[in-house]
C-alpha atoms as a PDB file:
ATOM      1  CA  UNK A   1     -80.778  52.512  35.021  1.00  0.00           C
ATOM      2  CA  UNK A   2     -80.396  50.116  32.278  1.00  0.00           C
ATOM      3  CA  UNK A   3     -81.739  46.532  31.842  1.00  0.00           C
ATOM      4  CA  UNK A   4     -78.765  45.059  32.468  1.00  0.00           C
ATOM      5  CA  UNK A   5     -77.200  47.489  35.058  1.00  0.00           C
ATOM      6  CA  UNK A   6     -80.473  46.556  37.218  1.00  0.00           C
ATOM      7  CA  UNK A   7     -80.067  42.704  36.578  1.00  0.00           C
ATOM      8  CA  UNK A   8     -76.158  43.289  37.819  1.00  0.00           C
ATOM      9  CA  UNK A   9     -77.055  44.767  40.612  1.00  0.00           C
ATOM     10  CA  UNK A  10     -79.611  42.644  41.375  1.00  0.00           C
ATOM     11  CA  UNK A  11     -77.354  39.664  41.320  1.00  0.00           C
ATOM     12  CA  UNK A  12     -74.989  41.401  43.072  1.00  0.00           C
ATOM     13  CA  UNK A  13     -77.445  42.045  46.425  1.00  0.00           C
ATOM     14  CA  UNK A  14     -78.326  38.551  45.810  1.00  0.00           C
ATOM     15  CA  UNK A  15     -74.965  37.005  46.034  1.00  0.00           C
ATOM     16  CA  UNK A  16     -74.426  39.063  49.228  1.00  0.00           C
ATOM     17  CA  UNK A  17     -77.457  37.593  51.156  1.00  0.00           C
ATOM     18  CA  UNK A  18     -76.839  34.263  49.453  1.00  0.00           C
ATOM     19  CA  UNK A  19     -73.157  34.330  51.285  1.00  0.00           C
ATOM     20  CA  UNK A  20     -74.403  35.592  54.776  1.00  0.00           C
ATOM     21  CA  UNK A  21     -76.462  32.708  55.417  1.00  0.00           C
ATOM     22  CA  UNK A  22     -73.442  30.351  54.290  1.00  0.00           C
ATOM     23  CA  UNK A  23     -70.907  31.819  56.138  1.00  0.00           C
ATOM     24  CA  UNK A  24     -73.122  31.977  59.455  1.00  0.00           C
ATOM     25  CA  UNK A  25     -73.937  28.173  59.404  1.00  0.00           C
ATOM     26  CA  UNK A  26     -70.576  27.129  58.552  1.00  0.00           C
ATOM     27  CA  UNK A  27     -68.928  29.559  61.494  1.00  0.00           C
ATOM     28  CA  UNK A  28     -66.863  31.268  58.314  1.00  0.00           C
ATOM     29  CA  UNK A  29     -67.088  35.074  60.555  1.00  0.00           C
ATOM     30  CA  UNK A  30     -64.313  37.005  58.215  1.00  0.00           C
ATOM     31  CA  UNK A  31     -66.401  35.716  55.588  1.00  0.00           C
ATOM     32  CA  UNK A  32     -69.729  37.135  57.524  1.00  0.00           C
ATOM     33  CA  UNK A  33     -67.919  40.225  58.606  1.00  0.00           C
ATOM     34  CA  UNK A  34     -67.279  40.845  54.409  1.00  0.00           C
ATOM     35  CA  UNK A  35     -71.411  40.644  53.445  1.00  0.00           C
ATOM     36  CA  UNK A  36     -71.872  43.849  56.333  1.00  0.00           C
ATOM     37  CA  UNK A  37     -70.944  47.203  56.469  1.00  0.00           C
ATOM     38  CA  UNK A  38     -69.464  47.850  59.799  1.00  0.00           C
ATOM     39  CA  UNK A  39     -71.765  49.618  61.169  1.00  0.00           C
ATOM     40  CA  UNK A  40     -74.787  46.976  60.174  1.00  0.00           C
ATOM     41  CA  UNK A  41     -77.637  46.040  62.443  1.00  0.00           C
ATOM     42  CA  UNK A  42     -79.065  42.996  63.081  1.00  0.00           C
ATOM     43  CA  UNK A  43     -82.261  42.047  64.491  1.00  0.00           C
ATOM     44  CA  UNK A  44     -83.694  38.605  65.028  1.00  0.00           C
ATOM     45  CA  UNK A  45     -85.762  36.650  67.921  1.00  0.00           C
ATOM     46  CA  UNK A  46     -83.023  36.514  70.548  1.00  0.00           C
ATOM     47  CA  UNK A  47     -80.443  39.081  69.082  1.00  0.00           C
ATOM     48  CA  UNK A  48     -81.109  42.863  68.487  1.00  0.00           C
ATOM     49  CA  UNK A  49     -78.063  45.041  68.377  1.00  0.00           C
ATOM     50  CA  UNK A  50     -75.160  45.654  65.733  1.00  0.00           C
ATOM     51  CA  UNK A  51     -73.465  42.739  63.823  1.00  0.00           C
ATOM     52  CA  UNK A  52     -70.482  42.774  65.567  1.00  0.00           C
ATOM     53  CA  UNK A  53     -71.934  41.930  68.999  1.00  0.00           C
ATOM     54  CA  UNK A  54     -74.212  39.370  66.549  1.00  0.00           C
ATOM     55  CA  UNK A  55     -71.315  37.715  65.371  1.00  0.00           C
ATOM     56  CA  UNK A  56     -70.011  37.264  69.368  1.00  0.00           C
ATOM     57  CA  UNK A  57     -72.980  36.115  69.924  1.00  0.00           C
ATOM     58  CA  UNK A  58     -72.938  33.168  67.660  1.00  0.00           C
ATOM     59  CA  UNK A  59     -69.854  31.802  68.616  1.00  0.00           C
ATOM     60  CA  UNK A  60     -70.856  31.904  72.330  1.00  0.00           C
ATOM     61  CA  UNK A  61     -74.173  29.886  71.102  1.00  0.00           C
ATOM     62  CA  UNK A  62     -71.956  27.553  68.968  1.00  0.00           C
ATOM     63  CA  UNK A  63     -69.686  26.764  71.888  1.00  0.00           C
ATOM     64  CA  UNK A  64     -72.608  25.793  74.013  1.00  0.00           C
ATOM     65  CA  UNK A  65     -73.679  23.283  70.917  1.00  0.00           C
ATOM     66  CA  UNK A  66     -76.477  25.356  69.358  1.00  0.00           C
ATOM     67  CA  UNK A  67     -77.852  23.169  66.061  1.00  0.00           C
ATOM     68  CA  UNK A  68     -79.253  25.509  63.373  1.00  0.00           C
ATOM     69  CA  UNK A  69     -79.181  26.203  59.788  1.00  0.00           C
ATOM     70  CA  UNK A  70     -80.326  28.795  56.897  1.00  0.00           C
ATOM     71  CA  UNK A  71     -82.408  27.503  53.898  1.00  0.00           C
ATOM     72  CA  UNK A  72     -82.806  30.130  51.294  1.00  0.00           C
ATOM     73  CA  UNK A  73     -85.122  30.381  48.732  1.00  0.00           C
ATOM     74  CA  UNK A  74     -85.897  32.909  45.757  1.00  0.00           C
ATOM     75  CA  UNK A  75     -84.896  37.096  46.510  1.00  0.00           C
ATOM     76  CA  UNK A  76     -86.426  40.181  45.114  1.00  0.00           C
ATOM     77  CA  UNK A  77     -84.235  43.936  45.495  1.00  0.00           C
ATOM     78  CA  UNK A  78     -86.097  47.440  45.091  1.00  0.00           C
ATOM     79  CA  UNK A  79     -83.310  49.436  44.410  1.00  0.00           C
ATOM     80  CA  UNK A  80     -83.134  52.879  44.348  1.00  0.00           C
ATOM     81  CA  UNK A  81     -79.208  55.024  43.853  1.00  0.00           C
ATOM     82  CA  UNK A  82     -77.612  53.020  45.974  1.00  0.00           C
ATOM     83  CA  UNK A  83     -79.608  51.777  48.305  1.00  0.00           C
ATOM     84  CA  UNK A  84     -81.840  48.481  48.263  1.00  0.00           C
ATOM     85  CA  UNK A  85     -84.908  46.424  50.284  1.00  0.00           C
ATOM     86  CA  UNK A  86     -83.989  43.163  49.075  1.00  0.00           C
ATOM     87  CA  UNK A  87     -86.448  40.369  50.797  1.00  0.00           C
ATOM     88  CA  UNK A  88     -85.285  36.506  50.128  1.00  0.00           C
ATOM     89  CA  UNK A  89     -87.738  33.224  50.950  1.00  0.00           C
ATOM     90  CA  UNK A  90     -86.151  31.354  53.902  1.00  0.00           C
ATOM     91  CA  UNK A  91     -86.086  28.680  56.766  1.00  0.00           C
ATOM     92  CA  UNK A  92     -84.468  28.533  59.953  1.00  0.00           C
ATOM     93  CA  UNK A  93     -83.911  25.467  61.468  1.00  0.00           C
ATOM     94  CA  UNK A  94     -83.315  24.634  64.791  1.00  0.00           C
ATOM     95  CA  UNK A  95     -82.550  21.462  66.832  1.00  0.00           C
ATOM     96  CA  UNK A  96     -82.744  21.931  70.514  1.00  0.00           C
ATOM     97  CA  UNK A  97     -83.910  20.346  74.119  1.00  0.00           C
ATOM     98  CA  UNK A  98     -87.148  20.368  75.938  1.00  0.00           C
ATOM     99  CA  UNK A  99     -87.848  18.143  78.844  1.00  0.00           C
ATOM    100  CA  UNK A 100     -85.129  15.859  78.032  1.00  0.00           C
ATOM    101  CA  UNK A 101     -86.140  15.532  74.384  1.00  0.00           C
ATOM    102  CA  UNK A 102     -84.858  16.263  71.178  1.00  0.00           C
ATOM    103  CA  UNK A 103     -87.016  18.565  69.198  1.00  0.00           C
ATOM    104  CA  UNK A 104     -86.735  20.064  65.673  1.00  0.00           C
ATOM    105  CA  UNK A 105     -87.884  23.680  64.788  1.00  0.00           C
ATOM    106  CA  UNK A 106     -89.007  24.754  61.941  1.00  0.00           C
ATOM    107  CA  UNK A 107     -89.665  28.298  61.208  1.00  0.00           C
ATOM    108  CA  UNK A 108     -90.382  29.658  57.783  1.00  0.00           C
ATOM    109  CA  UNK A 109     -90.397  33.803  56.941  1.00  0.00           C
ATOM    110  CA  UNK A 110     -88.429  36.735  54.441  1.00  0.00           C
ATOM    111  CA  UNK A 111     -85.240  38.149  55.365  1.00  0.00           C
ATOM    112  CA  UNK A 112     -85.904  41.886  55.105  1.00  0.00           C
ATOM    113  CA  UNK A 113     -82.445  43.774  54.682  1.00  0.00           C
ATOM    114  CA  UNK A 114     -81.726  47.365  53.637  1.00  0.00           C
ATOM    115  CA  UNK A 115     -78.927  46.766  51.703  1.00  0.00           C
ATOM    116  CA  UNK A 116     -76.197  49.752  50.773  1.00  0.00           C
ATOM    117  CA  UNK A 117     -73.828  50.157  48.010  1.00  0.00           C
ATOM    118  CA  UNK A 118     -70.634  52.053  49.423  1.00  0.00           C
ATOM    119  CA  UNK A 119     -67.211  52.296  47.556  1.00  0.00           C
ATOM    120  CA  UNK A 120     -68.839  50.005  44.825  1.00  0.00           C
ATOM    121  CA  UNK A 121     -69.780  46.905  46.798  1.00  0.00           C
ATOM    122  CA  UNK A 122     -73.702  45.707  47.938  1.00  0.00           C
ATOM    123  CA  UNK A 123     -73.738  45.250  51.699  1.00  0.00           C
ATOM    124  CA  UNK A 124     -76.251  44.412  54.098  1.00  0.00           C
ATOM    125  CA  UNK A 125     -77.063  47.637  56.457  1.00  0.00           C
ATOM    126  CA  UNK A 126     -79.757  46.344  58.744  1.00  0.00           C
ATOM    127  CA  UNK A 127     -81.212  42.606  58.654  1.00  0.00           C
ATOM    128  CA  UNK A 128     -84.794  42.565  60.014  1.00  0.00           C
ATOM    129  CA  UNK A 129     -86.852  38.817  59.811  1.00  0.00           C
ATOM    130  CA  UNK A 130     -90.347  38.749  58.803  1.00  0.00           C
ATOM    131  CA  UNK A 131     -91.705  35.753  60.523  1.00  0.00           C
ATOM    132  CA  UNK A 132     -94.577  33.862  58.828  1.00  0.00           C
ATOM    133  CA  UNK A 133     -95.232  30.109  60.226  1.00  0.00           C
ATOM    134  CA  UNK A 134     -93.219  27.316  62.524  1.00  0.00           C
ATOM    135  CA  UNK A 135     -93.839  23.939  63.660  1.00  0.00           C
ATOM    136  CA  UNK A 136     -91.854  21.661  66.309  1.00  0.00           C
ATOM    137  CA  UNK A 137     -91.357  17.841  65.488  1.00  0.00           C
ATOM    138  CA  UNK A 138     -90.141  16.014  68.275  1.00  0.00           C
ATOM    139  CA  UNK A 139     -87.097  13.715  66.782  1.00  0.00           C
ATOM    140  CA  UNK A 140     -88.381  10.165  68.372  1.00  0.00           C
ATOM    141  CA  UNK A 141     -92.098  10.090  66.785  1.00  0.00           C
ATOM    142  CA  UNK A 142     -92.956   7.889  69.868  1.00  0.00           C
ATOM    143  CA  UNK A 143     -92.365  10.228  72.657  1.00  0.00           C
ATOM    144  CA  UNK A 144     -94.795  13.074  73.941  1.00  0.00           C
ATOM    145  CA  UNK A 145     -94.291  16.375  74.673  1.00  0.00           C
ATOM    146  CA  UNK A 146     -96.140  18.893  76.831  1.00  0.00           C
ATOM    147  CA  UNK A 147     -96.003  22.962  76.172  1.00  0.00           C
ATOM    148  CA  UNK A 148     -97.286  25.188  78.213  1.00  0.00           C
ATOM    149  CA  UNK A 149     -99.913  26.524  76.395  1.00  0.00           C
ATOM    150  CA  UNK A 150    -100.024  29.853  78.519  1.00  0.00           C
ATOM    151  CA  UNK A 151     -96.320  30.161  77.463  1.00  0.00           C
ATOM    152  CA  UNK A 152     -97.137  29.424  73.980  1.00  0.00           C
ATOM    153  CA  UNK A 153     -99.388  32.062  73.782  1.00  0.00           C
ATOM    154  CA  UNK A 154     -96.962  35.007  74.719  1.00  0.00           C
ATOM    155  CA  UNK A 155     -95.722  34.888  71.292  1.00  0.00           C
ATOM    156  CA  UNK A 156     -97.107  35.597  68.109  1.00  0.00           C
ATOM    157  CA  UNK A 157     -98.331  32.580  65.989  1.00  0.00           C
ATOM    158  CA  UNK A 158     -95.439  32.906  63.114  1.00  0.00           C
ATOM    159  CA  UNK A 159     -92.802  32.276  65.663  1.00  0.00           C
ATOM    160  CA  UNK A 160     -94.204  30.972  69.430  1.00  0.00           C
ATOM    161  CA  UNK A 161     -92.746  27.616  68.949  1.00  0.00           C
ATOM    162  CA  UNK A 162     -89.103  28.956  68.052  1.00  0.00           C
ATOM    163  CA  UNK A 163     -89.408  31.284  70.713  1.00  0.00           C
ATOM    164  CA  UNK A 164     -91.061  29.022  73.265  1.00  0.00           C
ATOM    165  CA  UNK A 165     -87.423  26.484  73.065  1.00  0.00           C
ATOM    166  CA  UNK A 166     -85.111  29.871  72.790  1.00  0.00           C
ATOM    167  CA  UNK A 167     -86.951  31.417  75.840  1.00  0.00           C
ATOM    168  CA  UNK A 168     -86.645  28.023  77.255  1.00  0.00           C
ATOM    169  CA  UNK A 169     -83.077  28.091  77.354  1.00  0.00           C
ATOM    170  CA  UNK A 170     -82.565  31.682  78.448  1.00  0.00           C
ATOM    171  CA  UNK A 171     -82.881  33.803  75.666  1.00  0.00           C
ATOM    172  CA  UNK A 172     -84.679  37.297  75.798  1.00  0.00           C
ATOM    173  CA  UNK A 173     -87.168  36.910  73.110  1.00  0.00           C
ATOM    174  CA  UNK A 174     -89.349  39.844  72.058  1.00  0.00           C
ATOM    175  CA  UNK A 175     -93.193  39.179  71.444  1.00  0.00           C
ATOM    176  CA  UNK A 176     -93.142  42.023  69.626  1.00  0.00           C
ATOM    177  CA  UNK A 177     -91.796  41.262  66.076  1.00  0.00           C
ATOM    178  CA  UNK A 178     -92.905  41.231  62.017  1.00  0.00           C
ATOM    179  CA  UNK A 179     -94.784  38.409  61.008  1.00  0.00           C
ATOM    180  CA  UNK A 180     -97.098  37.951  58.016  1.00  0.00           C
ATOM    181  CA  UNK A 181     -98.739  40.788  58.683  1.00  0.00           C
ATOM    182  CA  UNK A 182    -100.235  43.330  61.498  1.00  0.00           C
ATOM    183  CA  UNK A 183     -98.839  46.217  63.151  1.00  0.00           C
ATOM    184  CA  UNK A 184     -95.321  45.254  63.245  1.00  0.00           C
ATOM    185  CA  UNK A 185     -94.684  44.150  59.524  1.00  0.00           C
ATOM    186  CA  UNK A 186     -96.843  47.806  58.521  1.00  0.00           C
ATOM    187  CA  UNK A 187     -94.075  49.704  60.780  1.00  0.00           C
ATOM    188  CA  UNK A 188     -91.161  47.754  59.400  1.00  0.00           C
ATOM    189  CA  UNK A 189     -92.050  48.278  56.204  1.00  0.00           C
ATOM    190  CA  UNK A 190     -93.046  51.786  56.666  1.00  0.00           C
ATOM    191  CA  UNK A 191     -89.476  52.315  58.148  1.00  0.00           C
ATOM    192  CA  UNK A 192     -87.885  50.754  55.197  1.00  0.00           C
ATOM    193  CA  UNK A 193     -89.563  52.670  52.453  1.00  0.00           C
ATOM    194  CA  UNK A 194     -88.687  55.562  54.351  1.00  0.00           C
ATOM    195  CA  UNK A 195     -85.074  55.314  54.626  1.00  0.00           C
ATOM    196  CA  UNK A 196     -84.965  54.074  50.939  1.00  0.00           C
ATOM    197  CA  UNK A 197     -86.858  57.656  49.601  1.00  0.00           C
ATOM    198  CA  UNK A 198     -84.226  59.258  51.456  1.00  0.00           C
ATOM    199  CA  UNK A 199     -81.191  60.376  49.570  1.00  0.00           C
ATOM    200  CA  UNK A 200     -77.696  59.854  50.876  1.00  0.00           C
ATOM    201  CA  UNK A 201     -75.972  63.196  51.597  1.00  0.00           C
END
């Protein structure tokens, strides 16, 4: 593979992740539906299942007035035939309710994606989040807030406070996810190597 081939495709994965996170936050879902391969996967704090169902998902939230956004940063792609691990710097942000009061989240991590070239376009196959560090700013600086700190605790430190207002509000949150590192980021990226040293029949 060339220089420039590489670079192409590079900024081709790029461009695909780039246009997920748009399309999501600005309820574009034919857009979405065009950065996934049908059969795609998605797995995130209160979602793990295929992108279809994902997509559903959304909608239902946004009717109900859910308040977040994607902030991406810079992306890297190990690509290999046509397959790709492409991980990209981003934030999530979340506005929500707890106790009557406004709160924002902020959670900061990678999007991990194995990313697959079929009939000549990059898509995303499966989306995992690698979830490093969040805070939670209450919106009035002169109000108080108490968390359960027992509650807290149930989660791991790169996402409790995300999942301490999603959990709050009824989602199924799993404790068990990536975050900067430990057992769960060394399996997901054990997966991912794995699937990318395999060659497409």
């Amino acid at each position: 593979m060339s220089d420039t081939f590489y670079f192409l495709e590079k900024l081709s994965i790029i461009d695909v992740v780039q246009s997920w996170a748009l399309y999501r936050d600005t309820g574009d879902w034919e857009g979405l539906r065009s950065t996934v391969h049908p059969d795609a996967h998605m797995t995130a704090t209160w979602f793990d299942g295929n992108f279809e169902d994902f997509i559903t998902s959304v909608q239902a939230s946004w009717r109900k007035g859910s308040k977040s956004q994607h902030f991406l940063g810079g992306s890297v792609a190990q690509i290999k035939g046509s397959k790709a691990i492409a991980q990209t710097r981003m934030s999530i942000m979340v506005r929500g309710t707890l106790d009557n009061q406004e709160v924002d989240i902020t959670c900061t991590g990678r999007f991990y994606d194995r990313v697959e070239k079929r009939d000549g376009k990059w898509k995303i196959l499966k989306r995992n989040v690698i979830y490093e560090k969040d805070r939670m700013d209450l919106l009035d600086p002169s109000a108080s807030l108490h968390l359960d700190p027992a509650r807290l605790e149930q989660y791991p430190e790169g996402y409790r406070h995300l999942a301490y207002l999603q959990s709050t509000h009824g989602a199924n949150v799993s404790p068990h996810l990536a975050t900067g590192s430990g057992p769960a980021f060394d399996a997901l990226v054990h997966e991912a190597q794995a699937w990318l040293d395999t060659p497409i029949n």
